[in-house]
N, C-alpha and C. Protein backbone atom coordinates (compact mmCIF):
# COMPACT_ATOMS: atom_id res chain seq x y z
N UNK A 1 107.95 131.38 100.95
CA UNK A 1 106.97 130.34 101.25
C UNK A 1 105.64 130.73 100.62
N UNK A 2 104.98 129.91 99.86
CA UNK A 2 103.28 130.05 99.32
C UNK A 2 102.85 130.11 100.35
N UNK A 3 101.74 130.95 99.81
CA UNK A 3 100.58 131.72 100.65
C UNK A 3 99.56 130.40 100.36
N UNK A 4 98.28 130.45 101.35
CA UNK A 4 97.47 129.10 101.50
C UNK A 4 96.84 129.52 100.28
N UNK A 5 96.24 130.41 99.22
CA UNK A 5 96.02 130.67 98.45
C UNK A 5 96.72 129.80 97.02
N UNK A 6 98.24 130.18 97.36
CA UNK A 6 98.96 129.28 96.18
C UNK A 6 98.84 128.34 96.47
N UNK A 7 99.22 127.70 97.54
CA UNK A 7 98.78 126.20 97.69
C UNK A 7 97.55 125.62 97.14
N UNK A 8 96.20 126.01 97.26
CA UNK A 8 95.08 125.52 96.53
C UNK A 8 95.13 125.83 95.09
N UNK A 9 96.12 126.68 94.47
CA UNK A 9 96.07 127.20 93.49
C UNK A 9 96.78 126.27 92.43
N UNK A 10 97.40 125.82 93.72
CA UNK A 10 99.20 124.34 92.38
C UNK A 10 98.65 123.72 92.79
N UNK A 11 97.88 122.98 94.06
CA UNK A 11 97.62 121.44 94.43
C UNK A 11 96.68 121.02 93.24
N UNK A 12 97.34 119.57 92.67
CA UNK A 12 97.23 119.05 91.66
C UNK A 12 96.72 117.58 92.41
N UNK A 13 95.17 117.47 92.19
CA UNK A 13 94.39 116.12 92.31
C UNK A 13 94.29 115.17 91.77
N UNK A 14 95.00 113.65 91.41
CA UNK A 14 94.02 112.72 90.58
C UNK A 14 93.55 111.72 91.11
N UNK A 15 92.74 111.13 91.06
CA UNK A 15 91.89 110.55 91.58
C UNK A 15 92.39 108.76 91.18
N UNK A 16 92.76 108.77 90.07
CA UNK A 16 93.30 107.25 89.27
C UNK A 16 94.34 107.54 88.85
N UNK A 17 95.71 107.08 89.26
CA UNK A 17 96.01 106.59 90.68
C UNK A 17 96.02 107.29 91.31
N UNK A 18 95.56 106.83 92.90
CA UNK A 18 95.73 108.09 93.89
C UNK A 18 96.99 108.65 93.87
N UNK A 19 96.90 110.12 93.62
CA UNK A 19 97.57 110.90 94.06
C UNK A 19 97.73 112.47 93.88
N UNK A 20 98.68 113.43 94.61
CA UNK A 20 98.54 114.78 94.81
C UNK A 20 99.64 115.42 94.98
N UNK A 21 99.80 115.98 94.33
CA UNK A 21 101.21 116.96 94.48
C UNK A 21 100.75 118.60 95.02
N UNK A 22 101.97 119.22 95.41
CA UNK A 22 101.59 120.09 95.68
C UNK A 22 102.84 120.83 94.51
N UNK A 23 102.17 121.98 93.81
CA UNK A 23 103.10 122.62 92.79
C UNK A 23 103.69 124.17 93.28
N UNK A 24 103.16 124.36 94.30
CA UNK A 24 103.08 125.96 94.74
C UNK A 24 104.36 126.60 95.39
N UNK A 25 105.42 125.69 95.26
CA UNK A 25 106.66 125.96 95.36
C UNK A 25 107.85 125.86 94.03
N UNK A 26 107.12 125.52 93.79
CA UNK A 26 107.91 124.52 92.10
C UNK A 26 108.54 125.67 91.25
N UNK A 27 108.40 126.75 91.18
CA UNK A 27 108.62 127.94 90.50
C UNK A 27 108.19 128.08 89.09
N UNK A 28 106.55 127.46 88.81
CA UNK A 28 106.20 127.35 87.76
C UNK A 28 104.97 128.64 87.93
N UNK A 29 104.79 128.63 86.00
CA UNK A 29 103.89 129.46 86.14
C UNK A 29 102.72 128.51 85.07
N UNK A 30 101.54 129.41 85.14
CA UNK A 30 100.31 128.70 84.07
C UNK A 30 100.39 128.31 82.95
N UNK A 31 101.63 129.11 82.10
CA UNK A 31 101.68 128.65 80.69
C UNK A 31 102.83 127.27 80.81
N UNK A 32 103.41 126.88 81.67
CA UNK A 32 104.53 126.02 81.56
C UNK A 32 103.30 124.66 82.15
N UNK A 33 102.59 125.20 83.24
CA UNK A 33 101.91 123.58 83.53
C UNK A 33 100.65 123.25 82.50
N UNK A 34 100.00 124.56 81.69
CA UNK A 34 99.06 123.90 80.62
C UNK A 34 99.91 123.36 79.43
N UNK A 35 101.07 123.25 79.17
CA UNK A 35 102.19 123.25 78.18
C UNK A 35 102.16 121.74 78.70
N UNK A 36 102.89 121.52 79.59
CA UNK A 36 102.84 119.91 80.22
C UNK A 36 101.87 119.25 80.11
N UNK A 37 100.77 119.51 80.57
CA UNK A 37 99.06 118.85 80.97
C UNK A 37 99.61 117.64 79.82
N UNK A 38 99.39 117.53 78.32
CA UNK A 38 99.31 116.74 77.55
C UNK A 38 100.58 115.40 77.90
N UNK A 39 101.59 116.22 78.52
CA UNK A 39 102.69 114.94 78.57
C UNK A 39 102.22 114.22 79.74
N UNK A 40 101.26 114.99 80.93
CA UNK A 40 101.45 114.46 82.23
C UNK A 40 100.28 113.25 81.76
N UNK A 41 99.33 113.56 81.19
CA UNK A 41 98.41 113.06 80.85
C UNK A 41 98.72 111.75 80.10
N UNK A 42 99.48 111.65 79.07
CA UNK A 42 100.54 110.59 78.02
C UNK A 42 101.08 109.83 79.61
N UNK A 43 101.74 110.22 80.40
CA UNK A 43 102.28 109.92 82.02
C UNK A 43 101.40 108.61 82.37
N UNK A 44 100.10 109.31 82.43
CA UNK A 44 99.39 108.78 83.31
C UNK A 44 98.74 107.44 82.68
N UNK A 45 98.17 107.83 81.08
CA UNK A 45 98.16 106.47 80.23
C UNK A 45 98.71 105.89 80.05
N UNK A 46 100.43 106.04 80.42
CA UNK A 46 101.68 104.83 79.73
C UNK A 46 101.33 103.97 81.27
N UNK A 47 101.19 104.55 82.12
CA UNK A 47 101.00 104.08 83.98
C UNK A 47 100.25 102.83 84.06
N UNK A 48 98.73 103.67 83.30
CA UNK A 48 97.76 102.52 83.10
C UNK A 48 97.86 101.48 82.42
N UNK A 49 98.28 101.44 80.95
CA UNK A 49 98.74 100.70 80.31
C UNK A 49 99.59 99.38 81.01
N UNK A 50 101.10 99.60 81.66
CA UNK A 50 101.59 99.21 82.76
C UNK A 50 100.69 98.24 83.61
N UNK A 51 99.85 98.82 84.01
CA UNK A 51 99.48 98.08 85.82
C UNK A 51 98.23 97.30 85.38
N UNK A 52 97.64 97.24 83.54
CA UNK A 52 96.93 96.61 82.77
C UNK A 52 97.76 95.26 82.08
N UNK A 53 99.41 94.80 82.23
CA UNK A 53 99.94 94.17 81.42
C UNK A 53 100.68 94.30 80.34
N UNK A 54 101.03 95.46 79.95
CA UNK A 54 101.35 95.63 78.52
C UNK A 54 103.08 95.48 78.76
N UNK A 55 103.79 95.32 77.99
CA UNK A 55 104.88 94.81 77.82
C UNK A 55 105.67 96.41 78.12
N UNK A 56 106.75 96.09 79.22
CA UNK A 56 107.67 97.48 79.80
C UNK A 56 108.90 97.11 79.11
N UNK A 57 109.66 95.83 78.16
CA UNK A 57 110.76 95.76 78.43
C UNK A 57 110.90 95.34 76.80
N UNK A 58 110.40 95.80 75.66
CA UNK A 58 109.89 94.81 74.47
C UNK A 58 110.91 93.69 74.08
N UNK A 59 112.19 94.21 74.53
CA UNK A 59 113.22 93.29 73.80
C UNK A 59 113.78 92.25 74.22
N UNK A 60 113.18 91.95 75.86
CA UNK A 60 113.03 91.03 76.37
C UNK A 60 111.33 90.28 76.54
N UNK A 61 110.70 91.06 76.02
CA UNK A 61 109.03 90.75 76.05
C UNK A 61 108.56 90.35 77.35
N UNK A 62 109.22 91.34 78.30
CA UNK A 62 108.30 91.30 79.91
C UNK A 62 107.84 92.41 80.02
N UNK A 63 106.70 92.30 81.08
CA UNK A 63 106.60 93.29 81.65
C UNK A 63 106.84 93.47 83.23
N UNK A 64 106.07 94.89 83.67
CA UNK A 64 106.57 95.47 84.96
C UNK A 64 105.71 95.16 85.62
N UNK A 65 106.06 94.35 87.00
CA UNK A 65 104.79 93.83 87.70
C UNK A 65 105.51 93.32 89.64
N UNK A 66 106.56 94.51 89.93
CA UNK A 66 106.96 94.34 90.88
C UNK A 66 106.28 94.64 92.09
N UNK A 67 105.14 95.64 91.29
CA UNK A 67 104.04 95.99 92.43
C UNK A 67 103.48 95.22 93.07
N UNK A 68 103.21 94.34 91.97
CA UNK A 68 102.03 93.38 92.02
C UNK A 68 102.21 92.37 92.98
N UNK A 69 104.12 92.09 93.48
CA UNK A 69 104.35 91.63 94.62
C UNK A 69 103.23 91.84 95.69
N UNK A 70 103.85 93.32 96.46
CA UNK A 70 102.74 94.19 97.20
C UNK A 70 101.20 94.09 97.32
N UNK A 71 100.62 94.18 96.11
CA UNK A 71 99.28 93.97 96.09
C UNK A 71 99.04 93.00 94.70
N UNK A 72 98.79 91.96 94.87
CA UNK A 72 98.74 91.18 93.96
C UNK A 72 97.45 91.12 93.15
N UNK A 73 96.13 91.92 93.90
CA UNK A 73 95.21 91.66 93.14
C UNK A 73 95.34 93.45 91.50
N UNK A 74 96.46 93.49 91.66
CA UNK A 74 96.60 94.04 90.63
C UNK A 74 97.24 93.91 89.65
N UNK A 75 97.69 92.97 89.78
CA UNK A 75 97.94 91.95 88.81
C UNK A 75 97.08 91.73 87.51
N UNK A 76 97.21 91.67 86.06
CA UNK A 76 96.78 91.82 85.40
C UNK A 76 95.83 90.34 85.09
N UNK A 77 96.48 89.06 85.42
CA UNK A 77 95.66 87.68 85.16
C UNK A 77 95.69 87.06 86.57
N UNK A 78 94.56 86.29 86.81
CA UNK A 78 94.35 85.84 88.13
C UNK A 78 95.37 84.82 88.13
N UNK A 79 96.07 84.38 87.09
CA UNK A 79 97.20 82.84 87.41
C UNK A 79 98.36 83.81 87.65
N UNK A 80 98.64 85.26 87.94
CA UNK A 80 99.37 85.66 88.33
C UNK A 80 99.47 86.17 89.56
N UNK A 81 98.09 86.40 90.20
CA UNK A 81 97.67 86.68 91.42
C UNK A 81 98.02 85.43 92.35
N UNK A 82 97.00 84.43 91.74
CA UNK A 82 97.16 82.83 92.66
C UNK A 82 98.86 82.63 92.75
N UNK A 83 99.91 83.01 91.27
CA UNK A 83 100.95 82.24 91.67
C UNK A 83 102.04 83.59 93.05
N UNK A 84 101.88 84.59 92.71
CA UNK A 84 101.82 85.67 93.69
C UNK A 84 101.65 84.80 95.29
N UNK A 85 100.35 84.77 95.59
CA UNK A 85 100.12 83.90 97.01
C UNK A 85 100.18 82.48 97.19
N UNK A 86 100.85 81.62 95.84
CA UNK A 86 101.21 80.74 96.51
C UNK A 86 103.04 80.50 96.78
N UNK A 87 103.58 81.72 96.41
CA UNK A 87 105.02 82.34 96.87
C UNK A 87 105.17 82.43 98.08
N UNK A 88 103.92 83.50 98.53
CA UNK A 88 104.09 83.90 99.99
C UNK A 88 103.68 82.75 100.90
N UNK A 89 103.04 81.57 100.49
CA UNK A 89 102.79 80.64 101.21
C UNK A 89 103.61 79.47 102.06
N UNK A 90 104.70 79.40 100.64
CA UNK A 90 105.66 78.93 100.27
C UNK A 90 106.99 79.33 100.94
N UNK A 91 107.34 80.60 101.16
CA UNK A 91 108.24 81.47 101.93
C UNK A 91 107.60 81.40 103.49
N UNK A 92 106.24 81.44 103.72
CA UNK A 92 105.83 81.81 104.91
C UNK A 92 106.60 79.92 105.96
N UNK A 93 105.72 79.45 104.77
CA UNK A 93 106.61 77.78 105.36
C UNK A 93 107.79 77.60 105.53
N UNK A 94 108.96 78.12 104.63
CA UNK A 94 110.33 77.68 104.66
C UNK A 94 110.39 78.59 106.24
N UNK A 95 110.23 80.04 106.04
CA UNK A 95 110.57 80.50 107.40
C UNK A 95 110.12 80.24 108.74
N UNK A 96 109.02 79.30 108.40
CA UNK A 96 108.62 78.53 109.98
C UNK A 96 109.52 77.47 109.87
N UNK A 97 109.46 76.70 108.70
CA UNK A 97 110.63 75.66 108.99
C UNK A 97 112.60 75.82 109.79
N UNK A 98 112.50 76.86 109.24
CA UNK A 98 113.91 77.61 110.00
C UNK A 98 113.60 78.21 111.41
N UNK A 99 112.42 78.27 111.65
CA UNK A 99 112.33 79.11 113.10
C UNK A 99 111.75 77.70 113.77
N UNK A 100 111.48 76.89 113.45
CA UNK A 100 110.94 75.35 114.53
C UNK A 100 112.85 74.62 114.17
N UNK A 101 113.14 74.86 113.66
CA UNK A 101 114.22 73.74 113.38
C UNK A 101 114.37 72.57 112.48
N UNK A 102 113.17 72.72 111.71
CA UNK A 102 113.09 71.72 110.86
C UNK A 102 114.14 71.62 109.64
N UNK A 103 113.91 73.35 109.05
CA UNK A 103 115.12 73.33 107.92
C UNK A 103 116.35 73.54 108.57
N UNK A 104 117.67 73.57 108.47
CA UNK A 104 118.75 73.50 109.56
C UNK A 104 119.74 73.96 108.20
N UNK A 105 121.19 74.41 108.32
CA UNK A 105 121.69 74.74 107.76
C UNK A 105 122.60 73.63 107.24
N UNK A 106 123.43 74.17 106.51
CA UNK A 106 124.65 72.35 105.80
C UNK A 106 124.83 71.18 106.37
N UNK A 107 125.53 72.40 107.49
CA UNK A 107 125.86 70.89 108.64
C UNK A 107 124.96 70.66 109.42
N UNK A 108 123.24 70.90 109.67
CA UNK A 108 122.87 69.91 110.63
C UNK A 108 122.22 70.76 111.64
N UNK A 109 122.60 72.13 111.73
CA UNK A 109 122.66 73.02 112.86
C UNK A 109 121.74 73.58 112.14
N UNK A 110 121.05 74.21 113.52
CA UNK A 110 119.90 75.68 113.13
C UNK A 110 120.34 76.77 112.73
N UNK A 111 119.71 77.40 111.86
CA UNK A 111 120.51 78.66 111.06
C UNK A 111 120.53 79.70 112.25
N UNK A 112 121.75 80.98 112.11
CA UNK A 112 122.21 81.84 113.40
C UNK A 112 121.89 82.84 112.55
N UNK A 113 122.87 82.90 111.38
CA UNK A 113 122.72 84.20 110.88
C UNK A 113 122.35 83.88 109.17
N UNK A 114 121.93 84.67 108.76
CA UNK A 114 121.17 84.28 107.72
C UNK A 114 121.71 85.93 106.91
N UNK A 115 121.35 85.87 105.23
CA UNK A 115 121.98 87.09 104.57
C UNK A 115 120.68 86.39 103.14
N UNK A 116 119.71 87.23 102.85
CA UNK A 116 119.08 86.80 101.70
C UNK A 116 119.31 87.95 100.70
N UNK A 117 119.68 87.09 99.30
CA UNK A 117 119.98 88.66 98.51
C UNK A 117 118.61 87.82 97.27
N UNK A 118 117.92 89.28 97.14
CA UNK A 118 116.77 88.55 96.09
C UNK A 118 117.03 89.36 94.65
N UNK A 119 117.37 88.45 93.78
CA UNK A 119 117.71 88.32 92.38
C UNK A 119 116.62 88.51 91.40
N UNK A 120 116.22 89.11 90.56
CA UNK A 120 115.25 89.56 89.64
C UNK A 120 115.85 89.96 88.24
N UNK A 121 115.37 89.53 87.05
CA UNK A 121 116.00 89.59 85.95
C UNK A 121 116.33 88.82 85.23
N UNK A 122 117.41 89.46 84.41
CA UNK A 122 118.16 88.40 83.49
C UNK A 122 119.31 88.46 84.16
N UNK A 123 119.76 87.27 84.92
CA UNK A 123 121.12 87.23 85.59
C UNK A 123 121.75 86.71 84.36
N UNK A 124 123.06 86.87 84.26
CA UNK A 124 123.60 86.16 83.24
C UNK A 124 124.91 84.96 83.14
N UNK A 125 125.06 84.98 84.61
CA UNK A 125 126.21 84.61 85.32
C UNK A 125 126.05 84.44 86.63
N UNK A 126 127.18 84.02 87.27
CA UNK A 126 126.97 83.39 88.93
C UNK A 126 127.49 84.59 89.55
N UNK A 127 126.36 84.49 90.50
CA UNK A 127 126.19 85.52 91.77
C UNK A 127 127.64 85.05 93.06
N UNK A 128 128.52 85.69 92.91
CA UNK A 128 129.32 85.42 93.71
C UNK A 128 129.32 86.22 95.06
N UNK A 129 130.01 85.87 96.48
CA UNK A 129 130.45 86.28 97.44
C UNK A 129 131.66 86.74 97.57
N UNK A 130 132.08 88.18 97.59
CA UNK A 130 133.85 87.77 97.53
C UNK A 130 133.42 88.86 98.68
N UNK A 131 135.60 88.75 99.43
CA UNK A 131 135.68 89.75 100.30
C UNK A 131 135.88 90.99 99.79
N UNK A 132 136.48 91.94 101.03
CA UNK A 132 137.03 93.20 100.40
C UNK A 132 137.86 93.44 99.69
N UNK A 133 138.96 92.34 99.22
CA UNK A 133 140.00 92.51 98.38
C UNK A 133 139.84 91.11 97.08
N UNK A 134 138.24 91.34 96.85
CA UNK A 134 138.01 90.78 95.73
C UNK A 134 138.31 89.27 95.61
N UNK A 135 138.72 88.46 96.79
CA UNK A 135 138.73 87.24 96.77
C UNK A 135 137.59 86.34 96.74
N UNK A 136 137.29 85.46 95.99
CA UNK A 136 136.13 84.54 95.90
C UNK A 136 135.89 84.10 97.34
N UNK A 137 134.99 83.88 98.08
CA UNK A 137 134.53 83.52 99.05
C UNK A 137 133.77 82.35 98.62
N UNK A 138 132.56 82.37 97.96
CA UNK A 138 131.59 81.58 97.84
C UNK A 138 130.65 81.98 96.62
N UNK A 139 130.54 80.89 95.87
CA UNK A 139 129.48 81.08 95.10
C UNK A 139 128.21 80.75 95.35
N UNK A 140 127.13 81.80 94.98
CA UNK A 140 125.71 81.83 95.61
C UNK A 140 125.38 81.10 94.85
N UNK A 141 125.27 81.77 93.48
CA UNK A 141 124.23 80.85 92.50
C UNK A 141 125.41 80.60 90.91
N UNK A 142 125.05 79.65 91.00
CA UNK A 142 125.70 79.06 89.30
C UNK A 142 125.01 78.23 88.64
N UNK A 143 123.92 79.35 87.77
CA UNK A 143 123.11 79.02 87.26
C UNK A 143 122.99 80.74 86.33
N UNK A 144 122.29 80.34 85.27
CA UNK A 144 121.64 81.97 84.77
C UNK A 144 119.82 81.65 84.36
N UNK A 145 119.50 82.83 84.58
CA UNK A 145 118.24 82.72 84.59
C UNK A 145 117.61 83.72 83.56
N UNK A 146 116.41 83.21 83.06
CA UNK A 146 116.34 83.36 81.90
C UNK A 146 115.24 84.87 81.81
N UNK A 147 114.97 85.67 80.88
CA UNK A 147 114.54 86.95 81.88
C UNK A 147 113.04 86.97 82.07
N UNK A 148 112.99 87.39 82.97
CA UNK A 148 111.94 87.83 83.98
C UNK A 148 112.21 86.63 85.51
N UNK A 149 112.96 85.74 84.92
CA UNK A 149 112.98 84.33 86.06
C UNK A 149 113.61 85.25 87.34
N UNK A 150 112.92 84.39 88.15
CA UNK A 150 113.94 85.04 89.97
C UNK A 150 114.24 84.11 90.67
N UNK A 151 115.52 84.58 91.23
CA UNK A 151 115.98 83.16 92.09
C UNK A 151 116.25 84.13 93.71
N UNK A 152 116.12 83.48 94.60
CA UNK A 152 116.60 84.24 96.09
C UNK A 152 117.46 82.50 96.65
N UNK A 153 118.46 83.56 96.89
CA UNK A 153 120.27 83.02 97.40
C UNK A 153 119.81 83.84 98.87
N UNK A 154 120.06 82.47 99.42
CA UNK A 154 120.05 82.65 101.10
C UNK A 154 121.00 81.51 101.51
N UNK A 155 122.13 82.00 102.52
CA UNK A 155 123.13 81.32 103.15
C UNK A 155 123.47 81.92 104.44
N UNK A 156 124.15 81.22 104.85
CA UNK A 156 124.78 81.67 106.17
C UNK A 156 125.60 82.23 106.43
N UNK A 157 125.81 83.03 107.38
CA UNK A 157 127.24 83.68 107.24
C UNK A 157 128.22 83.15 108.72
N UNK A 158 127.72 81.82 109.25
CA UNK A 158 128.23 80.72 110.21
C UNK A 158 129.97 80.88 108.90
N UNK A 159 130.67 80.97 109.63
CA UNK A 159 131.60 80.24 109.15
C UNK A 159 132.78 81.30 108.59
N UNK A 160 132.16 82.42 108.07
CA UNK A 160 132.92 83.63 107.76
C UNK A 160 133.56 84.72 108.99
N UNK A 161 134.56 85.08 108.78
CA UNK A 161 135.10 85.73 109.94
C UNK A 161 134.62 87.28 109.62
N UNK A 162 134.75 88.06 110.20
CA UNK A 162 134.46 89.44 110.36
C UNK A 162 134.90 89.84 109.69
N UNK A 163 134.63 90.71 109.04
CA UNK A 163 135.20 91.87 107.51
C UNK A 163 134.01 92.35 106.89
N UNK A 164 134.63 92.67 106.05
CA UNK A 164 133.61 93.39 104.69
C UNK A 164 133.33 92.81 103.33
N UNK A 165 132.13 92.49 102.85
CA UNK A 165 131.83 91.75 102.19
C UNK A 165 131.22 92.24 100.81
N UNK A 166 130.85 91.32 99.57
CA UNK A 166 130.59 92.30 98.55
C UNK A 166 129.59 91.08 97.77
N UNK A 167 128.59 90.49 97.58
CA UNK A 167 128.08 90.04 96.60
C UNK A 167 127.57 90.33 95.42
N UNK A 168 128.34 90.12 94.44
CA UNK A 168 128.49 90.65 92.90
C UNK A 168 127.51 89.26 92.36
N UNK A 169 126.86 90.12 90.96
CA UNK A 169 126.10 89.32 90.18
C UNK A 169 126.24 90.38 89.07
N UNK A 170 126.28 89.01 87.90
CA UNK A 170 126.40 89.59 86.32
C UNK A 170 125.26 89.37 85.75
N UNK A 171 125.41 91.03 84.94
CA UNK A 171 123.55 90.51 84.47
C UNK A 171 123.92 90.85 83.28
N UNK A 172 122.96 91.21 82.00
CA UNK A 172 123.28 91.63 80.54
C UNK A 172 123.62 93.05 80.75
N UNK A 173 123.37 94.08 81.62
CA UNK A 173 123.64 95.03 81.30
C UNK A 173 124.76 95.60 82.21
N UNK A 174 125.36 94.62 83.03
CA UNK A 174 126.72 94.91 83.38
C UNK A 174 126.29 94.05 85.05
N UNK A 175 127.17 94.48 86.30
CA UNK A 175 127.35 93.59 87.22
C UNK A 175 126.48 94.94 88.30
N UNK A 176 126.23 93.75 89.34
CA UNK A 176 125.55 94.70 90.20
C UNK A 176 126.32 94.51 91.67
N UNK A 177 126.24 95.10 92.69
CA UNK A 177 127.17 94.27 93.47
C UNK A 177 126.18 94.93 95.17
N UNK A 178 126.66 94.60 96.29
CA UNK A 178 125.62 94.25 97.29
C UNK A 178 126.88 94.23 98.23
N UNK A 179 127.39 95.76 99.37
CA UNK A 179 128.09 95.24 100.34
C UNK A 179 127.54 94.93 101.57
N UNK A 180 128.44 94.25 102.14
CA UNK A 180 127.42 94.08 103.69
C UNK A 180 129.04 93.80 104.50
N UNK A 181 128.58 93.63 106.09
CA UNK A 181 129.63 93.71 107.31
C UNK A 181 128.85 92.29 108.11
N UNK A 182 130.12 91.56 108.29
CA UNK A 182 130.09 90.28 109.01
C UNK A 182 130.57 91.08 110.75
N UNK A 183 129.76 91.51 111.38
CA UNK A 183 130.36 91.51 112.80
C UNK A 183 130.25 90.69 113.61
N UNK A 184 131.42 90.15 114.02
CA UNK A 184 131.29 89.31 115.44
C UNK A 184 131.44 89.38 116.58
């Protein structure tokens, strides 16, 4: 265990973005972390760059801005901030509408159980429901979306019997899949 000595000795400060590591266990020595400094540093400008707008994905020409969910005023353009909170506005309504009874499920009835899977990307194909032995259950979405687009698939799980469940979605860089348990 470091002595409180090593500890002040590796604790590593930055100030933009907050944060602090502690190195005094790491099994490094001085010539290996002044050896780094230049990459951590390259680190920290590709970061900024990032949370400034610059393109994370070139070959799809998006960028990375999932943070920006979270805190939106970091967001690089204010029409991305405004459209940011008028999402949550938008969601905040549908889910009062489901908790007063206004939105109701297929048939008519108030939703019981609910399963939201949220989709981000380039989907490339329909988001299916199957069971444990790979049988189609239900298709979520049949549609593809074009990249950076997001869609959120919310249904019920009224109607499904108890088992084990798997929602698969195809994207360009292969399928992703999502299990879950229907208990009744």
């Amino acid at each position: 265990m470091p002595t409180f000595e090593q500890y002040l000795a590796w604790r590593v400060v930055v100030a933009e973005p907050a944060l602090e590591l502690d190195l005094s266990d790491a099994g490094l020595d001085a010539d290996t972390l002044t050896s780094a400094t230049p990459k951590l540093q390259a680190a920290l400008q590709a970061m900024r760059a990032l949370e400034a707008g610059a393109l994370a994905n070139p070959d799809e020409g998006r960028r990375v801005g999932h943070y920006w969910l979270r805190a939106p005023e970091l967001a690089p353009e204010p029409a991305i901030t405004a459209e940011i909170h008028d999402s949550w506005m938008r969601i905040d309504s549908f889910a009062a509408g489901v908790r007063d009874g206004v939105v109701t499920a297929h048939d008519g009835q108030p939703f019981r159980d609910v399963l939201l899977i949220g989709i981000g990307g380039s989907a490339l194909g329909p988001a299916l429901l199957v069971d444990a032995l790979g049988r189609e259950v239900r298709v979520l979405l049949d549609r593809s979306l074009a990249a950076g687009q997001q869609a959120y698939v919310g249904f019920t799980t009224a109607g499904l019997p108890a088992g084990v469940y798997v929602a698969r979605l195809q994207t360009a860089r292969g399928a992703a899949a999502l299990q879950f348990t229907v208990v009744r």
